[in-house]
PDB file of N, CA and C in Angstrom:
ATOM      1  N   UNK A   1      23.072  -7.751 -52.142  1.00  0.00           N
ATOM      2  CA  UNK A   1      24.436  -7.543 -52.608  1.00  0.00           C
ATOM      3  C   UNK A   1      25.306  -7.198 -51.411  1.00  0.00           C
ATOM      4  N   UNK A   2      26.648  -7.491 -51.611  1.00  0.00           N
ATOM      5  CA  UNK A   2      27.012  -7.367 -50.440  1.00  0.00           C
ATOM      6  C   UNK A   2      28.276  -6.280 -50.336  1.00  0.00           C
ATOM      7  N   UNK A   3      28.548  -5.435 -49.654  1.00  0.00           N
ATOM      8  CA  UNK A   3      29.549  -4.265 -49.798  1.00  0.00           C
ATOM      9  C   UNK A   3      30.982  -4.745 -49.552  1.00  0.00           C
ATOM     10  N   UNK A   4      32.020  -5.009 -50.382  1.00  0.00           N
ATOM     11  CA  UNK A   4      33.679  -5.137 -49.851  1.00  0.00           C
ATOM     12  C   UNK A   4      34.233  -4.054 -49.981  1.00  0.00           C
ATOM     13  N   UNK A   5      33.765  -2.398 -49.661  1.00  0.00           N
ATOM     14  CA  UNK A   5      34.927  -1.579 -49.924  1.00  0.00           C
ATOM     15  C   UNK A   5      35.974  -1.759 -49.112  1.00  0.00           C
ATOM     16  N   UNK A   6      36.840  -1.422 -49.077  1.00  0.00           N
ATOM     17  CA  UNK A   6      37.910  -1.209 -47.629  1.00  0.00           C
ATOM     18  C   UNK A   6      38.201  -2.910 -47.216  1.00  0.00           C
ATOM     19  N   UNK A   7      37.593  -3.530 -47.397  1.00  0.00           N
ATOM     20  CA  UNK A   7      37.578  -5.261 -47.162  1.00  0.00           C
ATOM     21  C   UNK A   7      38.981  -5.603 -47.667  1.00  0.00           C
ATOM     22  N   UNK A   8      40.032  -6.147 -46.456  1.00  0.00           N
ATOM     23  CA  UNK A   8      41.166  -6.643 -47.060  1.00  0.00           C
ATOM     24  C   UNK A   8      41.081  -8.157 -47.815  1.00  0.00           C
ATOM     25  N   UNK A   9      42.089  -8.105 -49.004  1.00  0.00           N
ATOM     26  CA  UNK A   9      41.923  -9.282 -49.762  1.00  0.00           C
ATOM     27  C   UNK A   9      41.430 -10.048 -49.250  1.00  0.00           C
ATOM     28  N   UNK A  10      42.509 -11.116 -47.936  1.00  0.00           N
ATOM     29  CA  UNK A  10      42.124 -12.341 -47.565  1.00  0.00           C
ATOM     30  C   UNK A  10      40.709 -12.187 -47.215  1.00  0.00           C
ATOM     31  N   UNK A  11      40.221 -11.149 -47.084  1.00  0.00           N
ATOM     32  CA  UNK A  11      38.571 -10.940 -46.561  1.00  0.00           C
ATOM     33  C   UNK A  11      37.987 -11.554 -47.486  1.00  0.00           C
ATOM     34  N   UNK A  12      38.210 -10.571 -48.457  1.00  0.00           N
ATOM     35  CA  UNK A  12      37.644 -10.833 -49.698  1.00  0.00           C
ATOM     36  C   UNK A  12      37.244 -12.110 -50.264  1.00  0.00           C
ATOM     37  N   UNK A  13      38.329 -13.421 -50.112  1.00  0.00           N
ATOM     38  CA  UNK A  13      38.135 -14.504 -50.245  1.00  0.00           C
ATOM     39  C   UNK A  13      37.288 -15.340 -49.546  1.00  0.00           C
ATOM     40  N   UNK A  14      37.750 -14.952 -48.430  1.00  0.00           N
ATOM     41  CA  UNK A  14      36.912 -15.736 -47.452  1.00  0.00           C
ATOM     42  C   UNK A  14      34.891 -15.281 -47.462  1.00  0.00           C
ATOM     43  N   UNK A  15      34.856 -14.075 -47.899  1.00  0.00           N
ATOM     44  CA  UNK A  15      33.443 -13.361 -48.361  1.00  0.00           C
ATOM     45  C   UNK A  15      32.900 -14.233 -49.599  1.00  0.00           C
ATOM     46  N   UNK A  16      33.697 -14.517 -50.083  1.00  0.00           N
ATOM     47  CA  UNK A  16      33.132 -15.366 -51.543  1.00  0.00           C
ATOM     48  C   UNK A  16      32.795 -16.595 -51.014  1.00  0.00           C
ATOM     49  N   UNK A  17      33.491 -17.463 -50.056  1.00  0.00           N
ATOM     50  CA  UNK A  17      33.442 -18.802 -49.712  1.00  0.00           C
ATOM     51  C   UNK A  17      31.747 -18.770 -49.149  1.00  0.00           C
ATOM     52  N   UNK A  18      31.666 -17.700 -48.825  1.00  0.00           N
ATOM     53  CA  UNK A  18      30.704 -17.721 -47.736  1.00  0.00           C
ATOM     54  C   UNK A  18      29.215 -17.583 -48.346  1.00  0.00           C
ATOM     55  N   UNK A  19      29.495 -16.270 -49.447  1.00  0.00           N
ATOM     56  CA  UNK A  19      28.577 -16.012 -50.412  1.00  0.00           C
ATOM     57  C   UNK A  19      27.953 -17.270 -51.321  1.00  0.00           C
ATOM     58  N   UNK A  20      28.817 -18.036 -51.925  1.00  0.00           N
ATOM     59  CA  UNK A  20      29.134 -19.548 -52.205  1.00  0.00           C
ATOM     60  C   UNK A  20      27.986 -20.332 -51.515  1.00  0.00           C
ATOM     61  N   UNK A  21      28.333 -20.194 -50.515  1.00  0.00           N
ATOM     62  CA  UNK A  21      27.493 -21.466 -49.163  1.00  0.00           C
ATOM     63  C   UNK A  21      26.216 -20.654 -49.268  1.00  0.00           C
ATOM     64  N   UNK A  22      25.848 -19.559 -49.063  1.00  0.00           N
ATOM     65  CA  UNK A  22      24.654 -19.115 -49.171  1.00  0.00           C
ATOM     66  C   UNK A  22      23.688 -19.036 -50.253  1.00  0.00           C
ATOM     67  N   UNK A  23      24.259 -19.294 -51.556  1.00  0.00           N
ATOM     68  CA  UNK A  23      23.840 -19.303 -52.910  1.00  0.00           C
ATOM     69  C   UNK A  23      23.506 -20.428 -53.130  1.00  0.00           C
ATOM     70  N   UNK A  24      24.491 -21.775 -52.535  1.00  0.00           N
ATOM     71  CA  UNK A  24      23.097 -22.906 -52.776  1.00  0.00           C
ATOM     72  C   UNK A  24      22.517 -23.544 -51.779  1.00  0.00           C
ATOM     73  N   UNK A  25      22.564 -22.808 -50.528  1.00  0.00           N
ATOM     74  CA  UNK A  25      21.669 -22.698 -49.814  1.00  0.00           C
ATOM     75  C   UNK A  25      20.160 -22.321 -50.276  1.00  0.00           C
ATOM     76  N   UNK A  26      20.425 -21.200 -50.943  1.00  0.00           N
ATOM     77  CA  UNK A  26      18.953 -19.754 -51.244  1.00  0.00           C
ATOM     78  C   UNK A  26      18.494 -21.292 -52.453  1.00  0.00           C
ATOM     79  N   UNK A  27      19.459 -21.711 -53.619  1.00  0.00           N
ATOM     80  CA  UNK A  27      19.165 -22.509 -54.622  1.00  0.00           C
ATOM     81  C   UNK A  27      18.709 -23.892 -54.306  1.00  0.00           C
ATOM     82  N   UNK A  28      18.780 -24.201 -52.942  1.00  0.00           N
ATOM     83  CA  UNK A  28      18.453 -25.735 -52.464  1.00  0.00           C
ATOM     84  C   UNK A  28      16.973 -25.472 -51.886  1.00  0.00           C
ATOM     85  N   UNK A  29      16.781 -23.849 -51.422  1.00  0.00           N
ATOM     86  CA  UNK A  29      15.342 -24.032 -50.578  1.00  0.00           C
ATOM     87  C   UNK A  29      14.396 -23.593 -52.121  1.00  0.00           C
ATOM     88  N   UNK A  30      15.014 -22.176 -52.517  1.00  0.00           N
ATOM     89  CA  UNK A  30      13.640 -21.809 -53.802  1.00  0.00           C
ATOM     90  C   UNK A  30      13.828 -22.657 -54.583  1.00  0.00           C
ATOM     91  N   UNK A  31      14.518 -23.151 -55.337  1.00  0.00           N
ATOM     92  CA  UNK A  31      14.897 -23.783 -56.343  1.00  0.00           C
ATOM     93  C   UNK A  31      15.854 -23.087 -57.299  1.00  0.00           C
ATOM     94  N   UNK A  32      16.446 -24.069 -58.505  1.00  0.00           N
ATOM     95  CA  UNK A  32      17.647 -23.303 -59.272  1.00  0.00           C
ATOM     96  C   UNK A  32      16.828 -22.717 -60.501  1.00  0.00           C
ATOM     97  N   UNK A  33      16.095 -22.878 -60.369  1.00  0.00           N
ATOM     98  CA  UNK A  33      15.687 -21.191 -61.604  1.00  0.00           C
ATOM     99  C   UNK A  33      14.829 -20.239 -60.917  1.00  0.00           C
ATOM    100  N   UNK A  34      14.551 -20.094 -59.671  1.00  0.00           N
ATOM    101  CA  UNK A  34      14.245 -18.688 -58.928  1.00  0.00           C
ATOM    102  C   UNK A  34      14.736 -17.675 -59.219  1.00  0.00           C
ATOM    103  N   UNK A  35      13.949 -16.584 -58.923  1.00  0.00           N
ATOM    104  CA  UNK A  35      14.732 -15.297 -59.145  1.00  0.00           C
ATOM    105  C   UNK A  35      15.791 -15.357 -58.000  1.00  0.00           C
ATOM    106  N   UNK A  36      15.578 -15.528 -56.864  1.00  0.00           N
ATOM    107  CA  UNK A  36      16.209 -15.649 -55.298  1.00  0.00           C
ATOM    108  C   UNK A  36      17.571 -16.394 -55.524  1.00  0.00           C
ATOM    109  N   UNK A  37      17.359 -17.505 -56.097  1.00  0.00           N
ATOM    110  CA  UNK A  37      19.039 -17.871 -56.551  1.00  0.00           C
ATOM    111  C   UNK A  37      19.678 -17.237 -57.525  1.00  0.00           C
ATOM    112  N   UNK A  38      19.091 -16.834 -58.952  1.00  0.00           N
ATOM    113  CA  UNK A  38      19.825 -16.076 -59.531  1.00  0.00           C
ATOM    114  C   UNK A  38      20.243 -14.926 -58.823  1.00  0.00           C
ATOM    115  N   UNK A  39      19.733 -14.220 -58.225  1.00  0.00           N
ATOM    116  CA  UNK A  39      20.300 -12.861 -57.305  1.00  0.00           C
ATOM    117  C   UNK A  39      21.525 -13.632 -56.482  1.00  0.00           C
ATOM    118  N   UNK A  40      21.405 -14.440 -55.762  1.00  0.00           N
ATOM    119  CA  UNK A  40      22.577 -14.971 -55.094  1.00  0.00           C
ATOM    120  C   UNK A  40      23.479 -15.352 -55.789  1.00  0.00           C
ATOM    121  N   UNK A  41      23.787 -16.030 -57.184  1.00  0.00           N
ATOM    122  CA  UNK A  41      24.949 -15.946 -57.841  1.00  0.00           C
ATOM    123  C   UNK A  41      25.788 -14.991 -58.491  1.00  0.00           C
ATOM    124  N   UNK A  42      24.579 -13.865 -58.300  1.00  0.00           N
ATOM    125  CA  UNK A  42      24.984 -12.601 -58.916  1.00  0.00           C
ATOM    126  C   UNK A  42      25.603 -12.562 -58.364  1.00  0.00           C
ATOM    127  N   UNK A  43      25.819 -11.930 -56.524  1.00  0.00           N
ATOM    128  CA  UNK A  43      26.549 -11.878 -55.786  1.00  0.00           C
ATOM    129  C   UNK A  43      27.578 -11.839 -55.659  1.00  0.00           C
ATOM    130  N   UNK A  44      27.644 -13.636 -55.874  1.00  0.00           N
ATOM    131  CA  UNK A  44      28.809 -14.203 -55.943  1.00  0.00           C
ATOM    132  C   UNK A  44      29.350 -14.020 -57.319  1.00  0.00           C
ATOM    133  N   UNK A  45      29.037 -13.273 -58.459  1.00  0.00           N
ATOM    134  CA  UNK A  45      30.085 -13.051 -59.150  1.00  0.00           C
ATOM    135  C   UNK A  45      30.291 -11.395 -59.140  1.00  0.00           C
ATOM    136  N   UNK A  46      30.007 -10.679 -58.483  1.00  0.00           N
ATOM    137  CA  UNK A  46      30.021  -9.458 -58.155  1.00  0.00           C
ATOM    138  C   UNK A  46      31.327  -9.794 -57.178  1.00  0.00           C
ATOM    139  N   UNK A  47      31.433 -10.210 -55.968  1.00  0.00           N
ATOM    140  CA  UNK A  47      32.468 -10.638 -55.433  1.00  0.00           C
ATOM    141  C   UNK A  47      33.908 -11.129 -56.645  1.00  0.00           C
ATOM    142  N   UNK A  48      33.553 -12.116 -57.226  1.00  0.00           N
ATOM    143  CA  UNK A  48      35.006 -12.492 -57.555  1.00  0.00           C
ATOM    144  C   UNK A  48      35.546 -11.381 -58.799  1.00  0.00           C
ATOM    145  N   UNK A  49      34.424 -10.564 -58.939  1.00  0.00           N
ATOM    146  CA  UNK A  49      34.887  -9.439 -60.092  1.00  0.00           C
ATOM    147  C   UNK A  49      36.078  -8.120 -59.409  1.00  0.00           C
ATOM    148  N   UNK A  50      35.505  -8.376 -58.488  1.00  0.00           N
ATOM    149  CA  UNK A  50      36.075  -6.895 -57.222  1.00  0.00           C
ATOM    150  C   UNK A  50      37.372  -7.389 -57.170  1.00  0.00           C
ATOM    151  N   UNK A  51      37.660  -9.056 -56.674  1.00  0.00           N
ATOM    152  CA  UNK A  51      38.762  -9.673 -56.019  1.00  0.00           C
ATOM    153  C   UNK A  51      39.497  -9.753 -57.212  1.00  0.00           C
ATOM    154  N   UNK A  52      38.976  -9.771 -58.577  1.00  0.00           N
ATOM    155  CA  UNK A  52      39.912 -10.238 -59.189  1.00  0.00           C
ATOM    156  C   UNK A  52      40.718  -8.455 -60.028  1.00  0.00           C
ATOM    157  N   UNK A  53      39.890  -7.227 -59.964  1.00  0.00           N
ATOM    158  CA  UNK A  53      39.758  -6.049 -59.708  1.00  0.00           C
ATOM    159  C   UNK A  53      40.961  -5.754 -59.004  1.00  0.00           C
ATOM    160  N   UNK A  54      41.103  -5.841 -58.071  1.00  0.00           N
ATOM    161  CA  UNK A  54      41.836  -5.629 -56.603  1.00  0.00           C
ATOM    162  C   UNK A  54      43.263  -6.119 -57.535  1.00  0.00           C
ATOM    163  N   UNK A  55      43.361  -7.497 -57.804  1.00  0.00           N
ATOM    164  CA  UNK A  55      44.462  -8.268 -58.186  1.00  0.00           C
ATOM    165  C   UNK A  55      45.177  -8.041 -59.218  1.00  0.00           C
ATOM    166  N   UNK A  56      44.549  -7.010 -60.308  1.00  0.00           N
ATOM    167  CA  UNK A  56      45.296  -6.487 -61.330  1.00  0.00           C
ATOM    168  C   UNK A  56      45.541  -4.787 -61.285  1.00  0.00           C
ATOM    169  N   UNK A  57      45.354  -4.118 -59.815  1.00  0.00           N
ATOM    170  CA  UNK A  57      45.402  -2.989 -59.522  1.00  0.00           C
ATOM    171  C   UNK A  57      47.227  -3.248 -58.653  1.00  0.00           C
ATOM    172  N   UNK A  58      47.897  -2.461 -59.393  1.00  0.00           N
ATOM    173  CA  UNK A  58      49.347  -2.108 -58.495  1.00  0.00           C
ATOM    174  C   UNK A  58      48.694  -0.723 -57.821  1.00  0.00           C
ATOM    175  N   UNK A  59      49.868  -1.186 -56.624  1.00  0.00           N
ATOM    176  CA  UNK A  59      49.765   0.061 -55.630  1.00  0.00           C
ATOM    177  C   UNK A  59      50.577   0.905 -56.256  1.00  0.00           C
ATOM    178  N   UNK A  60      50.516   2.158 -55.698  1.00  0.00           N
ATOM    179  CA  UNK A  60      50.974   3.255 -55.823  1.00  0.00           C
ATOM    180  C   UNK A  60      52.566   3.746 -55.403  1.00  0.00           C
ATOM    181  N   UNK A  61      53.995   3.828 -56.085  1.00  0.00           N
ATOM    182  CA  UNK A  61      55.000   3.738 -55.083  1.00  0.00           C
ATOM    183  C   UNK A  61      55.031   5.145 -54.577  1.00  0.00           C
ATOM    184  N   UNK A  62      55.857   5.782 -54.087  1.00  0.00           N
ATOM    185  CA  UNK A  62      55.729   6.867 -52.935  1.00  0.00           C
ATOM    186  C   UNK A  62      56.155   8.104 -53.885  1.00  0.00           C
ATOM    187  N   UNK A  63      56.599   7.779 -55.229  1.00  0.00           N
ATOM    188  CA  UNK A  63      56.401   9.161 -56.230  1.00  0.00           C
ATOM    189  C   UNK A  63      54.778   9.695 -56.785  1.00  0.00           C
ATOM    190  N   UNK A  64      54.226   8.694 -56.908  1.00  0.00           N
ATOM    191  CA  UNK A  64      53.293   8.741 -57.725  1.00  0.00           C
ATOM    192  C   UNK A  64      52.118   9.432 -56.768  1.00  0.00           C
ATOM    193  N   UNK A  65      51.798   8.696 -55.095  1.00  0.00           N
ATOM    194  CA  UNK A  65      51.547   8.851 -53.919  1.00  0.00           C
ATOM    195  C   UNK A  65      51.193  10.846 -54.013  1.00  0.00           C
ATOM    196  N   UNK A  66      52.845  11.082 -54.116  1.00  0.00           N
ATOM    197  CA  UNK A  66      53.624  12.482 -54.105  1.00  0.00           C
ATOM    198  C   UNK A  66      52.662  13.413 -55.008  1.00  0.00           C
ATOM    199  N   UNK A  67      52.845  12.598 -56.293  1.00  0.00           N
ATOM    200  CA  UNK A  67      52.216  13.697 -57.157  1.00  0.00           C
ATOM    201  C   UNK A  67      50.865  13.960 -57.285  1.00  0.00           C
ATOM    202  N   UNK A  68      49.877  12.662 -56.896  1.00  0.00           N
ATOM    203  CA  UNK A  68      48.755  12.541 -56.603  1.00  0.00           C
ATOM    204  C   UNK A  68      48.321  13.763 -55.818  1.00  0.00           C
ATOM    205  N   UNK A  69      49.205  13.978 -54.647  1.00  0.00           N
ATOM    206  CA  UNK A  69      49.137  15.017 -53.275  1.00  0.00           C
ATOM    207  C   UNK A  69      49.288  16.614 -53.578  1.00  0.00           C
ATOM    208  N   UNK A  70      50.255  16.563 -54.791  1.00  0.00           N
ATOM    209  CA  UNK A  70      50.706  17.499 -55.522  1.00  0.00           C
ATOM    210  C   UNK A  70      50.939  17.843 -56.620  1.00  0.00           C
ATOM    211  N   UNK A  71      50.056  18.076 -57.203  1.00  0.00           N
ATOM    212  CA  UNK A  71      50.139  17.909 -59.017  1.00  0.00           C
ATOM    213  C   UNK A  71      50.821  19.213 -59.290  1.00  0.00           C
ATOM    214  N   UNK A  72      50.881  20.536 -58.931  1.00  0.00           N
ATOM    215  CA  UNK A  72      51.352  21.136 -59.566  1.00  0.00           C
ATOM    216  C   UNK A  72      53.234  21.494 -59.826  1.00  0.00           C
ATOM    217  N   UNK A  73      53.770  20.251 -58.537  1.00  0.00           N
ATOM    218  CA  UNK A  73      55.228  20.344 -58.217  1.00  0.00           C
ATOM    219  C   UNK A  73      55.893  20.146 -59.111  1.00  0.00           C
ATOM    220  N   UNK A  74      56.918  20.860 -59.456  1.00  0.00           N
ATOM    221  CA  UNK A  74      57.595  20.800 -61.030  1.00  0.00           C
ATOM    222  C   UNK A  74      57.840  19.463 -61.145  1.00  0.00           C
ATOM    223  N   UNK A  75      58.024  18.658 -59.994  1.00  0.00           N
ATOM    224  CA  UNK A  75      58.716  16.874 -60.199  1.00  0.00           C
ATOM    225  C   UNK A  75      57.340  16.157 -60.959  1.00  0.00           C
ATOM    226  N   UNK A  76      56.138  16.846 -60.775  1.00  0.00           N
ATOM    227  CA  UNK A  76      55.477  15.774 -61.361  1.00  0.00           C
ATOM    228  C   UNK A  76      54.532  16.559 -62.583  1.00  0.00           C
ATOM    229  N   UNK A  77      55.014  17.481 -63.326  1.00  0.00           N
ATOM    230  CA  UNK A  77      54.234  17.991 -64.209  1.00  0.00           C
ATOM    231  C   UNK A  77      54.540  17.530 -65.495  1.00  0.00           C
ATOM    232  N   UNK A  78      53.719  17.144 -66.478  1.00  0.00           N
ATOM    233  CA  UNK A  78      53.889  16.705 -66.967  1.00  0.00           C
ATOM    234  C   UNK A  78      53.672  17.585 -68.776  1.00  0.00           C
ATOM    235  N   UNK A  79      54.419  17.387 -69.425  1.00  0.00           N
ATOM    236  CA  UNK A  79      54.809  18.116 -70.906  1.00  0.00           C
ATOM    237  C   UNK A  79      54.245  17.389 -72.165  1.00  0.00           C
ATOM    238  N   UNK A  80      53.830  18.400 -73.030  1.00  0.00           N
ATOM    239  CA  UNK A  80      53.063  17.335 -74.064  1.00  0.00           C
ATOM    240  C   UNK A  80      53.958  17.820 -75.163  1.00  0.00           C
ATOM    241  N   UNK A  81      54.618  16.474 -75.937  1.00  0.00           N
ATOM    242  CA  UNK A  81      55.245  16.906 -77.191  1.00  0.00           C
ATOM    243  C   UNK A  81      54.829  17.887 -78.354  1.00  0.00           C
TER     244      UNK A  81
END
């Protein structure tokens, strides 16, 4: 398996292309019902789960940042009806 923490997007993509090439690589030498290729497609969908992860995550704007840093500041406390 392969680690993308901290891995910037375009990484990210380019990690899948690659993962890709190696998966039917592993599937051209063991064969396509090996355990060895199934682990390699895992991979590769472990990858496009993260990337696609990443892609429905908004950043943070510089209030939220704020309150994260500081929860107890009256600007970001929050009141329950």
């Amino acid at each position: 398996m392969t680690n993308i923490q901290g891995t910037p997007k375009g990484d990210i993509q380019e990690k899948i292309q690659q993962e890709v090439e190696d998966a039917r690589s592993v599937c051209d030498i063991k064969g396509s019902n090996s355990p060895e290729c199934a682990a390699a497609w895992d991979a590769v969908e472990e990858l496009r789960a993260e990337a696609s992860h990443k892609r429905q995550t908004k950043p943070k704007n510089s209030f939220e940042q704020y309150c994260d840093d500081n929860p107890d500041a009256i600007e970001c406390r929050v009141y329950d009806e």
